[in-house]
Protein backbone atom coordinates (compact mmCIF):
# COMPACT_ATOMS: atom_id res chain seq x y z
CA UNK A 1 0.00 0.00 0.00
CA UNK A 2 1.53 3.33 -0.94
CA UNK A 3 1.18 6.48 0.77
CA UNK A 4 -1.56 8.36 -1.35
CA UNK A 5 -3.37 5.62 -0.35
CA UNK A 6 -3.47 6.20 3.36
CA UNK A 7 -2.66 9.92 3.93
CA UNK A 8 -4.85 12.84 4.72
CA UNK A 9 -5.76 14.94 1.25
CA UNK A 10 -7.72 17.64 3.98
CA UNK A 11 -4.57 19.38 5.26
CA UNK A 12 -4.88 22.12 8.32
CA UNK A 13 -2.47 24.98 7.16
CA UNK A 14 -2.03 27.48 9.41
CA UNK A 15 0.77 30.53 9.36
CA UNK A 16 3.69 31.52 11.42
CA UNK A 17 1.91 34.42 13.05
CA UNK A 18 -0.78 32.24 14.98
CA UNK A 19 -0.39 31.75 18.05
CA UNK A 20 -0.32 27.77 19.64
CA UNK A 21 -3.87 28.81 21.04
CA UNK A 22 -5.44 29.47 18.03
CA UNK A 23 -3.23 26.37 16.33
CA UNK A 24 -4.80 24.12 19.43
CA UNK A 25 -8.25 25.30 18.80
CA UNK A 26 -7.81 24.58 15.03
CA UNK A 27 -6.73 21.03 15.46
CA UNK A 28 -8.93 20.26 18.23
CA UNK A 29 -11.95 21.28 16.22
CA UNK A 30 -10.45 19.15 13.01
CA UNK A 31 -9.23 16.47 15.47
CA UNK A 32 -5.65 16.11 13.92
CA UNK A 33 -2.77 16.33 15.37
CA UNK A 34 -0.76 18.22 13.44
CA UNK A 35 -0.82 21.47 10.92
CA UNK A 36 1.33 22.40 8.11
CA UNK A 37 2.83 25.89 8.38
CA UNK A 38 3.24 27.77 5.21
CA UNK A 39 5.65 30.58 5.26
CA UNK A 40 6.16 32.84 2.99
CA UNK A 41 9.62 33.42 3.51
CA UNK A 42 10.09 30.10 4.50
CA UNK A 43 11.65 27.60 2.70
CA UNK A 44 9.43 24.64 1.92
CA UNK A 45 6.39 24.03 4.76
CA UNK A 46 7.13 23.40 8.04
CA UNK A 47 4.96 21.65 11.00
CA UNK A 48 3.55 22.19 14.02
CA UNK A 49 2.18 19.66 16.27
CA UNK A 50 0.08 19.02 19.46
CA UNK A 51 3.62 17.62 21.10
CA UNK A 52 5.30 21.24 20.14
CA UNK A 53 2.20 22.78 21.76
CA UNK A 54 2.51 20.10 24.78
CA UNK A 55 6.24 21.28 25.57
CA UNK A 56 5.14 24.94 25.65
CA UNK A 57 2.65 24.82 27.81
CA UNK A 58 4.47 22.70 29.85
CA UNK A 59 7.29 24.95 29.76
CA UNK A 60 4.78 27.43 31.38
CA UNK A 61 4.66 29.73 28.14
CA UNK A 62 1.80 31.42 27.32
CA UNK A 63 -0.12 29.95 24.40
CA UNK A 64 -2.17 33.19 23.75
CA UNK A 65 1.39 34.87 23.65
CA UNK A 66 3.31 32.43 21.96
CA UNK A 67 3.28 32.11 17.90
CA UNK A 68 3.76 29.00 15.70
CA UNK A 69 6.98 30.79 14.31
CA UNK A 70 9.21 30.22 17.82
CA UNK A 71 7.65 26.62 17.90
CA UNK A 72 7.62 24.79 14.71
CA UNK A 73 9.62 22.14 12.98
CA UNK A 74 10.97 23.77 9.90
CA UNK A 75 13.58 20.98 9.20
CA UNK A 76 11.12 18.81 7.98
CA UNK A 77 10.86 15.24 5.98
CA UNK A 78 8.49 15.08 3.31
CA UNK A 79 7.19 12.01 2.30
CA UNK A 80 6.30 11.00 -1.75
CA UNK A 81 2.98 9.98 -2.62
CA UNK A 82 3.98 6.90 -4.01
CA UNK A 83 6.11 6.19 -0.73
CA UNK A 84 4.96 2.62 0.84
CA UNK A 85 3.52 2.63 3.93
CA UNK A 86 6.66 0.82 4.96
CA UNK A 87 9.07 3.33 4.00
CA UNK A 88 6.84 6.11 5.79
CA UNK A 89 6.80 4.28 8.55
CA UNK A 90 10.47 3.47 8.50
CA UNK A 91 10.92 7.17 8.25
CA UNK A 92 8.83 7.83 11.09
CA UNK A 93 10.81 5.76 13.59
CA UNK A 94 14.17 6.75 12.33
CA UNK A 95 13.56 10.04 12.84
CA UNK A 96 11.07 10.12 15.64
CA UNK A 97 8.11 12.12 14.90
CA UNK A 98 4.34 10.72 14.04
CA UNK A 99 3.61 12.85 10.84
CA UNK A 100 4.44 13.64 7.32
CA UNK A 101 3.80 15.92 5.31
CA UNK A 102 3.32 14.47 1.60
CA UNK A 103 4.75 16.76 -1.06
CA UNK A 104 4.24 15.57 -4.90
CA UNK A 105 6.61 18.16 -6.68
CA UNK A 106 6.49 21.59 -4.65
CA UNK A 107 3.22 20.74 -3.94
CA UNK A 108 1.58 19.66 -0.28
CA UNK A 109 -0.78 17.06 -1.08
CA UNK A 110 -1.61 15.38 2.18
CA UNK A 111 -0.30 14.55 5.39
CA UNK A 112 -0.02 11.02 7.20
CA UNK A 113 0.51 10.12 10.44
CA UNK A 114 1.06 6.97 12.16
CA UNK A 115 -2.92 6.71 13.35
CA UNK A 116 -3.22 6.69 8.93
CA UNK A 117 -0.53 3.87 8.61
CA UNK A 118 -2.46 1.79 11.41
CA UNK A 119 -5.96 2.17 10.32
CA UNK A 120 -4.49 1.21 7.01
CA UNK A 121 -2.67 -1.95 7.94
CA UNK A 122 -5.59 -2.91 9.99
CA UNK A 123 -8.04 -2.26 7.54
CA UNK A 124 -5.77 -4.14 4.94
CA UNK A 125 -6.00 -7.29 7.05
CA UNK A 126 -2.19 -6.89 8.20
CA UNK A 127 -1.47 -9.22 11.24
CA UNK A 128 1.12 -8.30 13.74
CA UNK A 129 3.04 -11.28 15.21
CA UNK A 130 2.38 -11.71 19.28
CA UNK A 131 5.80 -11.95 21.11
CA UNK A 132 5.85 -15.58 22.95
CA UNK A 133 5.19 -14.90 26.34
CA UNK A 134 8.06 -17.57 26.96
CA UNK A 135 10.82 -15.47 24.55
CA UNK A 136 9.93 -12.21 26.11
CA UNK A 137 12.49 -10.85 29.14
């Protein structure tokens, strides 16, 4: 299964000048867990996610003071539509992060996360072997 298959085509995009409030709003009424930040001056999108929101707050910063700018991930990896679900998912745990932003050219097309891979593997009838109880620690 490749990863047009299984990724998001509805895509939250929000700017640099929001602030993690309004982000947090935005992806708590679209339940997702992420948003693609397009900047203008940027190079490429970047990310923001409910994690990058978690450490703020937990920092004590203010999200109604705080903007997506100081916060996001501009460093990103972009997936390829025609990526397996394999090789996302390979790139996931390499690199430790849950989402990926799917680029075809320039273009954002989608975005999948590891909740996408799942429901896809599950839905596709993939099987994950249980550990024997006796072979485990």
């Amino acid at each position: 299964m490749q990863v047009h298959e299984g990724m998001s085509r509805m895509v939250l995009t929000v700017g640099p000048g929001h602030t993690l409030r309004a982000v947090a709003r935005l992806m708590s009424e679209r339940k997702v867990g992420a948003a693609v930040v397009m900047d203008p001056d940027g190079h490429g999108p970047g990310i923001i996610t409910e994690r990058d929101i978690l450490v703020s707050v937990g920092e004590g910063q203010d999200p109604d003071g705080e903007l997506v700018a100081e916060h996001l991930t501009r460093d990103v990896v972009f997936a390829a539509p025609d990526w397996s679900l394999e090789e996302a998912a390979d790139a996931m745990v390499r690199g430790g992060f849950r989402h990926l932003i799917v680029l075809d050219g320039a273009e954002t097309v989608g975005i999948l996360s590891v909740r996408d891979i799942v429901r896809c593997w599950t839905e596709d009838g993939a099987i994950c072997p249980v550990p024997d109880k006796a072979a485990v620690g």
